[in-house]
C-alpha atoms as a PDB file:
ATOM      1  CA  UNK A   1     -11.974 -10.765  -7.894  1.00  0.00           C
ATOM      2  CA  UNK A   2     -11.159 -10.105  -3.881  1.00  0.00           C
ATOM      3  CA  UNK A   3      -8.393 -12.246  -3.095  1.00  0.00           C
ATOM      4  CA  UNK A   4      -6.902 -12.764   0.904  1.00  0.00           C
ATOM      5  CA  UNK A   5      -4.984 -14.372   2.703  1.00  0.00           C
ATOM      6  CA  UNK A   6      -6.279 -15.664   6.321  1.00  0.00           C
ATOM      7  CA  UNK A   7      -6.408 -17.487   9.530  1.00  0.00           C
ATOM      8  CA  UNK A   8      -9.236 -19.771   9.590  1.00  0.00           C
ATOM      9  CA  UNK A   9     -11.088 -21.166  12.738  1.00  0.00           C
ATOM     10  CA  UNK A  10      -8.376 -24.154  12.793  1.00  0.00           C
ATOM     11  CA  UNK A  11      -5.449 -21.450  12.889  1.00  0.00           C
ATOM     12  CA  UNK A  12      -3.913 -22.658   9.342  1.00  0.00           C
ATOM     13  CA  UNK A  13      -3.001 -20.047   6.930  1.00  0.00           C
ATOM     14  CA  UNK A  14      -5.278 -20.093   3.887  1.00  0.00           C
ATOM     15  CA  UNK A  15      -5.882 -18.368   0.516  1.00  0.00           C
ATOM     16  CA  UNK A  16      -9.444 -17.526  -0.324  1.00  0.00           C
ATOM     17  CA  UNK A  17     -12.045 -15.297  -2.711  1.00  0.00           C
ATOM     18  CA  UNK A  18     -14.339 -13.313  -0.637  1.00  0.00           C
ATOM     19  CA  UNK A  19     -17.342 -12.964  -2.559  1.00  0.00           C
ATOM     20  CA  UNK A  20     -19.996 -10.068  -2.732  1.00  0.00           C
ATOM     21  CA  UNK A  21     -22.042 -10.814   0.392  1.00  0.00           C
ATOM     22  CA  UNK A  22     -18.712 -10.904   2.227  1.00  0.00           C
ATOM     23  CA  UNK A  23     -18.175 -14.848   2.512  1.00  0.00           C
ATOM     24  CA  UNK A  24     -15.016 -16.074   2.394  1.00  0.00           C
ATOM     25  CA  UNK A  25     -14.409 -18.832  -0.098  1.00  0.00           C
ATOM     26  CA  UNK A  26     -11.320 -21.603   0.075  1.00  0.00           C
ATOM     27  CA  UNK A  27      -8.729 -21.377  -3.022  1.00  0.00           C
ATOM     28  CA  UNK A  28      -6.806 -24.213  -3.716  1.00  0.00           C
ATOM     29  CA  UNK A  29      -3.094 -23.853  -4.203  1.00  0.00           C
ATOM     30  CA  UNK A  30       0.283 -25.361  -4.048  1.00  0.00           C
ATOM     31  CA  UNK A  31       2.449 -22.495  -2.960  1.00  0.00           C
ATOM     32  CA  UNK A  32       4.272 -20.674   0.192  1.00  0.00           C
ATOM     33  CA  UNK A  33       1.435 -19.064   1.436  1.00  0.00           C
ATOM     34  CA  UNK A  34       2.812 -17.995   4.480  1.00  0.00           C
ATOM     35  CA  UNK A  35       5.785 -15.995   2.583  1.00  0.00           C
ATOM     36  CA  UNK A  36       4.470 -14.981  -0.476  1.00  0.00           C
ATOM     37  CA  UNK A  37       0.483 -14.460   0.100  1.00  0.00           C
ATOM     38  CA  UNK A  38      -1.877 -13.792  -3.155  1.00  0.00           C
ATOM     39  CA  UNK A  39       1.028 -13.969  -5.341  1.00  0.00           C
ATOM     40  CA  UNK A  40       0.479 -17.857  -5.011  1.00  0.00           C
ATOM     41  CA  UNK A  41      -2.572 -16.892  -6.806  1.00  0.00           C
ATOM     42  CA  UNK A  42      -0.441 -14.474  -9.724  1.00  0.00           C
ATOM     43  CA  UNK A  43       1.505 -17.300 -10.003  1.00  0.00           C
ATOM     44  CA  UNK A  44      -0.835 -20.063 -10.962  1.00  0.00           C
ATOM     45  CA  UNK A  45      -2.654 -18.035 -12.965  1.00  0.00           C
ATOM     46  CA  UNK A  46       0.587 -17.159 -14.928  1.00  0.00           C
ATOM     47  CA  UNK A  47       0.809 -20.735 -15.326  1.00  0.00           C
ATOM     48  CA  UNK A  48      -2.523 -21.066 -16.528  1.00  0.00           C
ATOM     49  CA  UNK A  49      -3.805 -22.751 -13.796  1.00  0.00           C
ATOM     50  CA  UNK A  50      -7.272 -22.165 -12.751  1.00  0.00           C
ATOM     51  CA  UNK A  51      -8.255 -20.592  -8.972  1.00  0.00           C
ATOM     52  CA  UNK A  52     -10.208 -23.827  -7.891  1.00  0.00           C
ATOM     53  CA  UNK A  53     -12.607 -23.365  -4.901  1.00  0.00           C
ATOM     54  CA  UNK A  54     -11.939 -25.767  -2.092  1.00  0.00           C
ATOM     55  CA  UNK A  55     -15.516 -25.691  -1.465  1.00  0.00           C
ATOM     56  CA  UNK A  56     -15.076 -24.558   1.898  1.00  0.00           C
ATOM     57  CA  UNK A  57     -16.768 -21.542   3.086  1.00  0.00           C
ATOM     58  CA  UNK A  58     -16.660 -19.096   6.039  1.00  0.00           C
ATOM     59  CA  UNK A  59     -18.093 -15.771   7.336  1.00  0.00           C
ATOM     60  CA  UNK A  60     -15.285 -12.489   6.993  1.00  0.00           C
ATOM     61  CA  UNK A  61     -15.814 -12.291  10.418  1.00  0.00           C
ATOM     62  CA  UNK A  62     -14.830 -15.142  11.841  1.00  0.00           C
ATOM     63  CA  UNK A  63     -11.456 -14.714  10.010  1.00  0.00           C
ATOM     64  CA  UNK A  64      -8.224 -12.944  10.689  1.00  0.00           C
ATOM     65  CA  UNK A  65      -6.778 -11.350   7.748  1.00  0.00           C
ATOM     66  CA  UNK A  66      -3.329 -11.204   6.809  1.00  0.00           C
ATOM     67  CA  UNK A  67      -0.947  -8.890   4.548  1.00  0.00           C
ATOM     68  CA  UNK A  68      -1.858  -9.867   1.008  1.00  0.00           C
ATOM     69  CA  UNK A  69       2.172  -9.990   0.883  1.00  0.00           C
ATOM     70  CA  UNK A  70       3.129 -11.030   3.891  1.00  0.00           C
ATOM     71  CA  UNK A  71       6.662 -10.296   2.802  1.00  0.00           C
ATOM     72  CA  UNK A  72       7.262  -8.860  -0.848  1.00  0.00           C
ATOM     73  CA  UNK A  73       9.882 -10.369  -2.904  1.00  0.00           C
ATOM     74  CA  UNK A  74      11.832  -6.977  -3.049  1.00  0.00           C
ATOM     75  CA  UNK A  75      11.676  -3.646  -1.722  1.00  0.00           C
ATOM     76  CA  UNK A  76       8.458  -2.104  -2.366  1.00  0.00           C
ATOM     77  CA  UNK A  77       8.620   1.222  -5.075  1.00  0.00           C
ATOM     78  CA  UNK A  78       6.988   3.744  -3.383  1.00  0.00           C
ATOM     79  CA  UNK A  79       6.546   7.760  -4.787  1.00  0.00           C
ATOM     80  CA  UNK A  80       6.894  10.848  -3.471  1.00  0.00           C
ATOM     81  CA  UNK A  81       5.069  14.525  -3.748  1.00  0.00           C
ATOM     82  CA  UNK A  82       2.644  12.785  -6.589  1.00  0.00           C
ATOM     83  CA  UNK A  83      -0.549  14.979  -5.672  1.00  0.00           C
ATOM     84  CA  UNK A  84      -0.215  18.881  -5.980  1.00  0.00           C
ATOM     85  CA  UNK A  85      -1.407  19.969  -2.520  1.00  0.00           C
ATOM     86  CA  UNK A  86       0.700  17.187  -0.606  1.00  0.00           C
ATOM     87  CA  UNK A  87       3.709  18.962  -2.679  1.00  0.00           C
ATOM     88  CA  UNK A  88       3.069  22.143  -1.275  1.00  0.00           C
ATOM     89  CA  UNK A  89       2.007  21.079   2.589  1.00  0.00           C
ATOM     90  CA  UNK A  90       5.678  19.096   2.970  1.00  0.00           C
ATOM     91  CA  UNK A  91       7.416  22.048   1.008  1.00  0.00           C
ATOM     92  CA  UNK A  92       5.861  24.330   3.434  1.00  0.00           C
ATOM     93  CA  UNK A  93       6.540  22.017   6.483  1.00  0.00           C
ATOM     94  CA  UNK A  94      10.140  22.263   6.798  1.00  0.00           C
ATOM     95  CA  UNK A  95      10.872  18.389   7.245  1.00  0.00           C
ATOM     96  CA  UNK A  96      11.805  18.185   3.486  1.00  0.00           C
ATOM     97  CA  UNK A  97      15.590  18.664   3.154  1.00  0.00           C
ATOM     98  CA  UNK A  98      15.073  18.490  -0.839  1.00  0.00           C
ATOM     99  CA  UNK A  99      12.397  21.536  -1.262  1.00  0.00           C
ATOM    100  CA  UNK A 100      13.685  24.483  -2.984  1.00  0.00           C
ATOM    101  CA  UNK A 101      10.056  25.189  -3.953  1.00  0.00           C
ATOM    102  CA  UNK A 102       6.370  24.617  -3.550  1.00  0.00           C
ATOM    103  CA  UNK A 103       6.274  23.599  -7.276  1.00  0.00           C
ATOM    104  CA  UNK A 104       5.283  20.075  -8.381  1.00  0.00           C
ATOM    105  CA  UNK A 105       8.317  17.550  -9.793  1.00  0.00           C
ATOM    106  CA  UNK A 106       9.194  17.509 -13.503  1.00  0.00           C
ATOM    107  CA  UNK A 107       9.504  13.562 -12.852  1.00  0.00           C
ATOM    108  CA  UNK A 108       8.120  10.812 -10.652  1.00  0.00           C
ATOM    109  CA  UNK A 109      10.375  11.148  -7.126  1.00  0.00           C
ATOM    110  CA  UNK A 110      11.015   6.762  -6.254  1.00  0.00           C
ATOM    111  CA  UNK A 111      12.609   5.486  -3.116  1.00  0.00           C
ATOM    112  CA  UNK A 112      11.934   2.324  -1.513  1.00  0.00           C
ATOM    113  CA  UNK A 113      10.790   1.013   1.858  1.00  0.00           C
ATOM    114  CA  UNK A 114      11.892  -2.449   3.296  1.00  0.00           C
ATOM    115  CA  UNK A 115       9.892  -5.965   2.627  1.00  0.00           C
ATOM    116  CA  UNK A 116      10.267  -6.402   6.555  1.00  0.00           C
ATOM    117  CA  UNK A 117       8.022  -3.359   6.939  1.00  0.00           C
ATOM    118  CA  UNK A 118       4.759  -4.894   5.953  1.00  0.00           C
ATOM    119  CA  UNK A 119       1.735  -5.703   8.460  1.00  0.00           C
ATOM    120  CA  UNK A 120      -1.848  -6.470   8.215  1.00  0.00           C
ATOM    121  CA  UNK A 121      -5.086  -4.868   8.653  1.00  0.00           C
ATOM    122  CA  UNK A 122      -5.579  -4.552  12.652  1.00  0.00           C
ATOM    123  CA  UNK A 123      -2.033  -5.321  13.299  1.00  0.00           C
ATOM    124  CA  UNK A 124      -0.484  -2.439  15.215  1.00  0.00           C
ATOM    125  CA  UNK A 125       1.985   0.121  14.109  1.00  0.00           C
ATOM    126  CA  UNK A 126       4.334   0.220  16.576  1.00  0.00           C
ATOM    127  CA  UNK A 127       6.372   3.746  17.711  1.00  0.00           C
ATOM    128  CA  UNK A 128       9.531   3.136  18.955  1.00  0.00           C
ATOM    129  CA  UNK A 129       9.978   6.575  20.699  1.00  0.00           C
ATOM    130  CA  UNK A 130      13.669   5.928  21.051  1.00  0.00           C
ATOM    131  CA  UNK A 131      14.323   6.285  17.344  1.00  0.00           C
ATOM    132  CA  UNK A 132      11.157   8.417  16.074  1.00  0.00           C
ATOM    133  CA  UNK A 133       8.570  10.664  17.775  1.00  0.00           C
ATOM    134  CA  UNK A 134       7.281  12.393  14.577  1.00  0.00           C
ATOM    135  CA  UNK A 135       5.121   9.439  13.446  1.00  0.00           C
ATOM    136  CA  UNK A 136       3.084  10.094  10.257  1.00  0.00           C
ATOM    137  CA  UNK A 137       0.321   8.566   8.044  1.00  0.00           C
ATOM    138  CA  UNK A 138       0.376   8.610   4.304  1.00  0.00           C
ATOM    139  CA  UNK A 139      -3.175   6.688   2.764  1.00  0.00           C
ATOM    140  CA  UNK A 140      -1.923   5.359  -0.772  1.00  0.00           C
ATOM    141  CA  UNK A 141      -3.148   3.459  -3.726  1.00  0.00           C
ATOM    142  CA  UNK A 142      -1.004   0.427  -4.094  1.00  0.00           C
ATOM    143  CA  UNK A 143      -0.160  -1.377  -7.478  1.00  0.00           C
ATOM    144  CA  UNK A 144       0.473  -5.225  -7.812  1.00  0.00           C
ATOM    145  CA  UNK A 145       2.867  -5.678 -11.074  1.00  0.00           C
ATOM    146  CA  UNK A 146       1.498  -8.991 -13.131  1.00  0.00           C
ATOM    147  CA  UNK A 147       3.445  -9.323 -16.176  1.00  0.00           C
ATOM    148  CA  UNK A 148       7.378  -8.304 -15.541  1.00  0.00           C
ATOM    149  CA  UNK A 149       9.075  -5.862 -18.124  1.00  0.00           C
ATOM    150  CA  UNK A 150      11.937  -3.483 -18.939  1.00  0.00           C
ATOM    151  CA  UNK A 151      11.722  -0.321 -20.908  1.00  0.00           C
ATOM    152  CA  UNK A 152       7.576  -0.816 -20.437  1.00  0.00           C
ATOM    153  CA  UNK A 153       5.549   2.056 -22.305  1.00  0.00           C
ATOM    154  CA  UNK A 154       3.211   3.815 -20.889  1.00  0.00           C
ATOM    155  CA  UNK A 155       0.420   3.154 -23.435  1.00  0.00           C
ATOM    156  CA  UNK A 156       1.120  -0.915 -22.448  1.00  0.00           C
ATOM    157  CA  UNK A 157       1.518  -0.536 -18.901  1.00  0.00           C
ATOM    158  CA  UNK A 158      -2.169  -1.559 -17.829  1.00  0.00           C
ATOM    159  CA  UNK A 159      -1.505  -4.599 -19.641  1.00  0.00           C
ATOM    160  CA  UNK A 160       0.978  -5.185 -17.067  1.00  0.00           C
ATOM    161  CA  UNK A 161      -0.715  -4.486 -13.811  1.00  0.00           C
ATOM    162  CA  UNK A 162      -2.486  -7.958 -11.901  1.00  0.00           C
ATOM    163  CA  UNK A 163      -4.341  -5.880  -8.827  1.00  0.00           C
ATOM    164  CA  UNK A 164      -4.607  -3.218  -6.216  1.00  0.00           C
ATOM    165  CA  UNK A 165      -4.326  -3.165  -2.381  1.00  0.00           C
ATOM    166  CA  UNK A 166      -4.218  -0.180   0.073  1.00  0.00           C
ATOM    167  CA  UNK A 167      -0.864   0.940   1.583  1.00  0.00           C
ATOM    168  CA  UNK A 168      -0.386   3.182   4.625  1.00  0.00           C
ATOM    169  CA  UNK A 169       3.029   4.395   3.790  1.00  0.00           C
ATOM    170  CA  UNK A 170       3.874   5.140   7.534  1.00  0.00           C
ATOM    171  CA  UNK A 171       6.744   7.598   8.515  1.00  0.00           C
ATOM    172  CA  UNK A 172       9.478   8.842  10.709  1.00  0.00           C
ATOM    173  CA  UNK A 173       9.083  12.105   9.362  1.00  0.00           C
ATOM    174  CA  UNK A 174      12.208  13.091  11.874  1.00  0.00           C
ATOM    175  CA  UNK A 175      14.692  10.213  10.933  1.00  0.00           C
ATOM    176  CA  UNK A 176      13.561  11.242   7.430  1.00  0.00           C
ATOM    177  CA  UNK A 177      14.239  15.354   7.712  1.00  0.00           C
ATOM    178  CA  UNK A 178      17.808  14.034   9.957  1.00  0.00           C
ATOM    179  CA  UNK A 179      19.167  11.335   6.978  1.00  0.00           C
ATOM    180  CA  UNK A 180      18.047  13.957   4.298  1.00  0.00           C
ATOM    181  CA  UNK A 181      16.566  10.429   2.851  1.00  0.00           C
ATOM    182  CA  UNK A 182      13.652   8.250   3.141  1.00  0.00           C
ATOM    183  CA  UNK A 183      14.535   5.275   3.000  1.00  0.00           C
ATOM    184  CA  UNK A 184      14.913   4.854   6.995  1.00  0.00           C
ATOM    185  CA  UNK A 185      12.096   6.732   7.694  1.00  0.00           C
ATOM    186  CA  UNK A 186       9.750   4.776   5.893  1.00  0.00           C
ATOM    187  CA  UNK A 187      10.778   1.096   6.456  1.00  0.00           C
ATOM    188  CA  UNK A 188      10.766   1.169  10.148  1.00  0.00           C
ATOM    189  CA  UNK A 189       9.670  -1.959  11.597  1.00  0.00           C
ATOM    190  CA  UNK A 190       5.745  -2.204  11.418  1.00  0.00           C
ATOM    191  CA  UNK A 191       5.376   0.956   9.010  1.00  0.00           C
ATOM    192  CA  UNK A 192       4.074  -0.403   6.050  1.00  0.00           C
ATOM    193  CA  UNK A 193       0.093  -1.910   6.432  1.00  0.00           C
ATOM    194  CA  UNK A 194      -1.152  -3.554   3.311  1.00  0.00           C
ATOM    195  CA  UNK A 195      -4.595  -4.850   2.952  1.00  0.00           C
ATOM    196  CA  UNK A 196      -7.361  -5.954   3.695  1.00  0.00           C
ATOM    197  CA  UNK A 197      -6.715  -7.720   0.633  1.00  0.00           C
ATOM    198  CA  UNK A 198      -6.013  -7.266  -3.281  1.00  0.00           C
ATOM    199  CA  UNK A 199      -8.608  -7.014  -5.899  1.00  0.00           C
ATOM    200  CA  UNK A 200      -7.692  -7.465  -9.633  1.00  0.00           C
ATOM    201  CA  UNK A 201      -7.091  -4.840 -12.413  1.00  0.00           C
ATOM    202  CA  UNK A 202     -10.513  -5.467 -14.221  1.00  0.00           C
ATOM    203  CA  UNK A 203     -12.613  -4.473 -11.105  1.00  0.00           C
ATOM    204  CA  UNK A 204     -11.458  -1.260 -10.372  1.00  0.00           C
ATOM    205  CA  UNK A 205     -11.639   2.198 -12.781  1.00  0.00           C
ATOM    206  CA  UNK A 206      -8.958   4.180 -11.836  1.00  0.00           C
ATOM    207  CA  UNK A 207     -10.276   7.532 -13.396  1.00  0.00           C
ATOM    208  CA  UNK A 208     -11.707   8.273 -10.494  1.00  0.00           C
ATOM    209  CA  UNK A 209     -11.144   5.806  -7.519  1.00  0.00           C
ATOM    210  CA  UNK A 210     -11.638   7.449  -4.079  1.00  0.00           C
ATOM    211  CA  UNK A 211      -8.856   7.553  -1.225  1.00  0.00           C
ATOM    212  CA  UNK A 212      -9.552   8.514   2.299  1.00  0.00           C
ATOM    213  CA  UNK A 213      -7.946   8.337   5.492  1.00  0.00           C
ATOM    214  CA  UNK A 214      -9.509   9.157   9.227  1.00  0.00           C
ATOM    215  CA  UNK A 215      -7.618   9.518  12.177  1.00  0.00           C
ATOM    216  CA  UNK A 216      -9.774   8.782  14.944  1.00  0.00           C
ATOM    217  CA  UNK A 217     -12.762   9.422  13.163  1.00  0.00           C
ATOM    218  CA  UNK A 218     -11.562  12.610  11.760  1.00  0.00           C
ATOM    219  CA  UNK A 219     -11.466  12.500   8.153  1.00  0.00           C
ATOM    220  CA  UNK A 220      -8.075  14.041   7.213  1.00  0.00           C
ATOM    221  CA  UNK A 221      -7.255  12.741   3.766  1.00  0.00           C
ATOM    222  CA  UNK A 222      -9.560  12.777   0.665  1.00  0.00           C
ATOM    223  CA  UNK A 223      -8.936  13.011  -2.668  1.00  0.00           C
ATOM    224  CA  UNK A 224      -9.260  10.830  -5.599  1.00  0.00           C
ATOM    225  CA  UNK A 225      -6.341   9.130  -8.465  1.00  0.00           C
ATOM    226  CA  UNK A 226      -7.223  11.566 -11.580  1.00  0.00           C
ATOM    227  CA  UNK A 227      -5.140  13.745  -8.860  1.00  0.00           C
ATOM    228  CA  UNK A 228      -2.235  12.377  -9.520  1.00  0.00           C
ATOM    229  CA  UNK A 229       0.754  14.221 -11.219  1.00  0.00           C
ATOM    230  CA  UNK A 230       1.842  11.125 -12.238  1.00  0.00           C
ATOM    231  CA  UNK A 231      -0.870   8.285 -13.217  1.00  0.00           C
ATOM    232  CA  UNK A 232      -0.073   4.566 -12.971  1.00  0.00           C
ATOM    233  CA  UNK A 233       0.983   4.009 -16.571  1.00  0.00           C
ATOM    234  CA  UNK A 234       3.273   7.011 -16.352  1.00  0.00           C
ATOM    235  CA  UNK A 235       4.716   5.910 -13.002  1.00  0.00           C
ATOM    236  CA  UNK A 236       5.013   1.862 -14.685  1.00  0.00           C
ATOM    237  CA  UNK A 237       7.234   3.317 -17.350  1.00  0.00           C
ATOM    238  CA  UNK A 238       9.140   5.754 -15.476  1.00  0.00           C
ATOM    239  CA  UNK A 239      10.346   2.215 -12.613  1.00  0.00           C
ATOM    240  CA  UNK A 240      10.750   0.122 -15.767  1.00  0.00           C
ATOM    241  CA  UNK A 241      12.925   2.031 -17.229  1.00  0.00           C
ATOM    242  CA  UNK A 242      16.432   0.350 -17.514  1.00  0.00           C
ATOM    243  CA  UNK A 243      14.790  -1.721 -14.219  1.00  0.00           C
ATOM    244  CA  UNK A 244      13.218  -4.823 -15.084  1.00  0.00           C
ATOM    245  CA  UNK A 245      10.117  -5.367 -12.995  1.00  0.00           C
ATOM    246  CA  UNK A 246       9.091  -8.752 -11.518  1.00  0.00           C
ATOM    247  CA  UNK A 247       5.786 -10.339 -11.177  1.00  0.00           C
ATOM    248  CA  UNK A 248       4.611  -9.422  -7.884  1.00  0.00           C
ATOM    249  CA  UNK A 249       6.688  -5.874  -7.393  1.00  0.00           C
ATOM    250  CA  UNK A 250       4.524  -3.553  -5.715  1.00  0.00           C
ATOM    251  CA  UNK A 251       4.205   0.459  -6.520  1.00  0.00           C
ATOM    252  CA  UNK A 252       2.731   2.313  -3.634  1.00  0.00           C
ATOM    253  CA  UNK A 253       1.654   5.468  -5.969  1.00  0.00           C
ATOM    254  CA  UNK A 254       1.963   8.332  -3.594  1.00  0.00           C
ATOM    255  CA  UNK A 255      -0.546  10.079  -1.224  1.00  0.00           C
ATOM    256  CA  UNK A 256      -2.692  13.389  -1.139  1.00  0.00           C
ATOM    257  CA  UNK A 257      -2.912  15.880   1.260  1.00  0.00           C
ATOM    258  CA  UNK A 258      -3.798  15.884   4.605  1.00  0.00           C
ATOM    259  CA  UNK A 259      -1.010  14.400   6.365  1.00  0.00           C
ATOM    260  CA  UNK A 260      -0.103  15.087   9.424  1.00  0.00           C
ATOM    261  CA  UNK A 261       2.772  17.334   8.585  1.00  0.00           C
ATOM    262  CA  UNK A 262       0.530  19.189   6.579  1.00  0.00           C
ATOM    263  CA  UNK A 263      -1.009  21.083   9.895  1.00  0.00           C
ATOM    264  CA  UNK A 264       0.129  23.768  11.931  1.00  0.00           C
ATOM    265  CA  UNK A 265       1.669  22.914  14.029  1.00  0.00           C
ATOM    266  CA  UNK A 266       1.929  18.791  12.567  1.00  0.00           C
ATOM    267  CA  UNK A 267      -0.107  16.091  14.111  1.00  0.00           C
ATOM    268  CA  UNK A 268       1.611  13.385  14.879  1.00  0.00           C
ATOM    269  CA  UNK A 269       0.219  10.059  15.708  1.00  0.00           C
ATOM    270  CA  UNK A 270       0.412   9.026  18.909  1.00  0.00           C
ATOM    271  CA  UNK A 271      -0.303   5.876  20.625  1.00  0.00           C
ATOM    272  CA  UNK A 272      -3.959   4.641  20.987  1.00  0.00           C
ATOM    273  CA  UNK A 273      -4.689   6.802  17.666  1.00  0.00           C
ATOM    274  CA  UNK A 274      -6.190   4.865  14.746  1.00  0.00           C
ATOM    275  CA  UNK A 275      -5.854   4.810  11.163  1.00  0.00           C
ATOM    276  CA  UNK A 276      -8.223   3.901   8.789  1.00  0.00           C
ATOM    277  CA  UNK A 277      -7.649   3.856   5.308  1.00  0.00           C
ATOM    278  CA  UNK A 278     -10.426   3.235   2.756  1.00  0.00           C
ATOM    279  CA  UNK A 279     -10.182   3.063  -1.567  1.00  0.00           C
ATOM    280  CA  UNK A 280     -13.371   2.777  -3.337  1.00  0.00           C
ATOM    281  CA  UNK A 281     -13.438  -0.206  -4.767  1.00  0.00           C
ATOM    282  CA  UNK A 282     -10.713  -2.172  -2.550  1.00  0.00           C
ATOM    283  CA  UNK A 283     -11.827  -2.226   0.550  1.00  0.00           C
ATOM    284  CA  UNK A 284     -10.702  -0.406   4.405  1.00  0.00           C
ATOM    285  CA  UNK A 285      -7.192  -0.965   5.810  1.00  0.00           C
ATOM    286  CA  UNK A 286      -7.606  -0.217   9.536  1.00  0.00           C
ATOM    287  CA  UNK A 287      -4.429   0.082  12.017  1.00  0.00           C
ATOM    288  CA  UNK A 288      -4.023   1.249  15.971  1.00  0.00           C
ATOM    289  CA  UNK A 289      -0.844   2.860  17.013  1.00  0.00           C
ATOM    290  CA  UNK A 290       1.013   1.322  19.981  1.00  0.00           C
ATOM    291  CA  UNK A 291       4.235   2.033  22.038  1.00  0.00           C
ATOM    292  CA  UNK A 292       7.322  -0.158  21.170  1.00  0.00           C
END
């Protein structure tokens, strides 16, 4: 199941299916739409409450999509240097302040980036060139928690996962080599797309589930998630542990190489440069860059 969130012709915000042949179907629902997005749509269906159809119907195009979360309930748990090559292209880059090696981490590196960060397919990313002119993509499989836990295992954690959406995990890779952290870097205003929408656990095989990422037509990132160091039930048990997750928490799971510190010497984005993210599977997260 494809579940959005969306201005319709009549400029409301509404929740909806979008079916095979790319119609857009009405949910009904009761909650803060706005605010809290699909997890309306977690939460009903933790209360055992059907998704009814509102019977109304309307073409993807004639939409405007929103951020599935509009804005997450808590910082979003994001991972670091999770595919081997990405370790060794920001190793070699000399914008990590925590590399004593090339060599990939004995345990899943977490840091956080801000709810306020989080924009929509087609929204722009916006470079504020006062703070940050070492802008940076990163495409990434993102992870929408169903069932909360503490101490989770990994041979349960599946059991715990409601859907995926796409995260560009934007960054300030010089605020980020400067604070010799990543929090700041990460959560700047604008620098976390999510979308186009989420699509539950049951419809997607992550043994091999594609992720690729153009920058103006230029395929830069492409690899798939049996890449991982970490996989999803490792990384589920590894947050959980002695942290009790919450129905709607959100794992971005860490990017592949290709990035634009990755080249010699780095390619930054720049304004009027576009992003486009797509996951087999999920769907294609699409964002211009623009001058704050």
């Amino acid at each position: 199941m494809r579940i959005l969130v969306f201005k319709g012709l009549d400029d409301a915000v509404h929740l909806g299916e979008i079916d095979a042949l790319g119609i857009v179907h009405g949910l009904k629902h009761d909650g803060r739409i706005e605010q809290d997005g699909v997890l309306v749509a977690l939460d009903a269906q933790g209360r055992q409450r059907p998704l009814a159809r509102t019977g109304t119907t309307t073409k993807l195009a004639e939409v405007t999509l929103l951020a599935p979360v509009p804005r997450p309930h808590r910082n979003i748990f994001c991972v670091g240097k999770n595919y081997h090559e990405h370790v060794k292209e920001f190793a070699n880059s000399g914008y990590d302040s925590s590399a004593t090696s090339d060599a990939p981490p004995e345990s899943p590196i977490v840091f956080s980036k801000l709810p306020q960060s989080v924009i929509a397919t087609k929204a722009e990313i916006l470079q504020d060139r006062a703070v940050s002119t070492d802008t940076d993509y990163e495409a990434e499989l993102g992870v929408i928690i169903g069932t909360g836990g503490r101490n989770i295992s990994s041979s349960d954690a599946m059991s715990h996962v409601w859907a995926y959406t796409i995260i560009n995990d934007v960054t300030a890779r010089d605020v980020q080599k400067n604070h010799k952290q990543w929090l700041l870097g990460k959560s700047q205003d604008t620098f976390c797309p999510m979308g186009p929408w989420v699509v539950t656990r049951d419809e997607i095989d992550l043994a091999n589930t594609r992720i690729q990422c153009w920058v103006n037509e230029e395929l830069r990132q492409n690899a798939t998630t049996d890449m991982m160091i970490f996989d999803v039930p490792t990384l589920i048990a590894t947050i959980s542990h002695g942290i009790t997750l919450l129905p709607g928490d959100i794992i971005a799971t860490g990017t592949p190489s290709g990035v634009g510190i990755g080249f010699k010497p780095p390619r930054w984005l720049r304004p009027g440069d576009r992003v486009k993210i797509e996951i087999s599977g999920i769907g294609v997260l699409e964002n211009a860059i623009a001058a704050r």
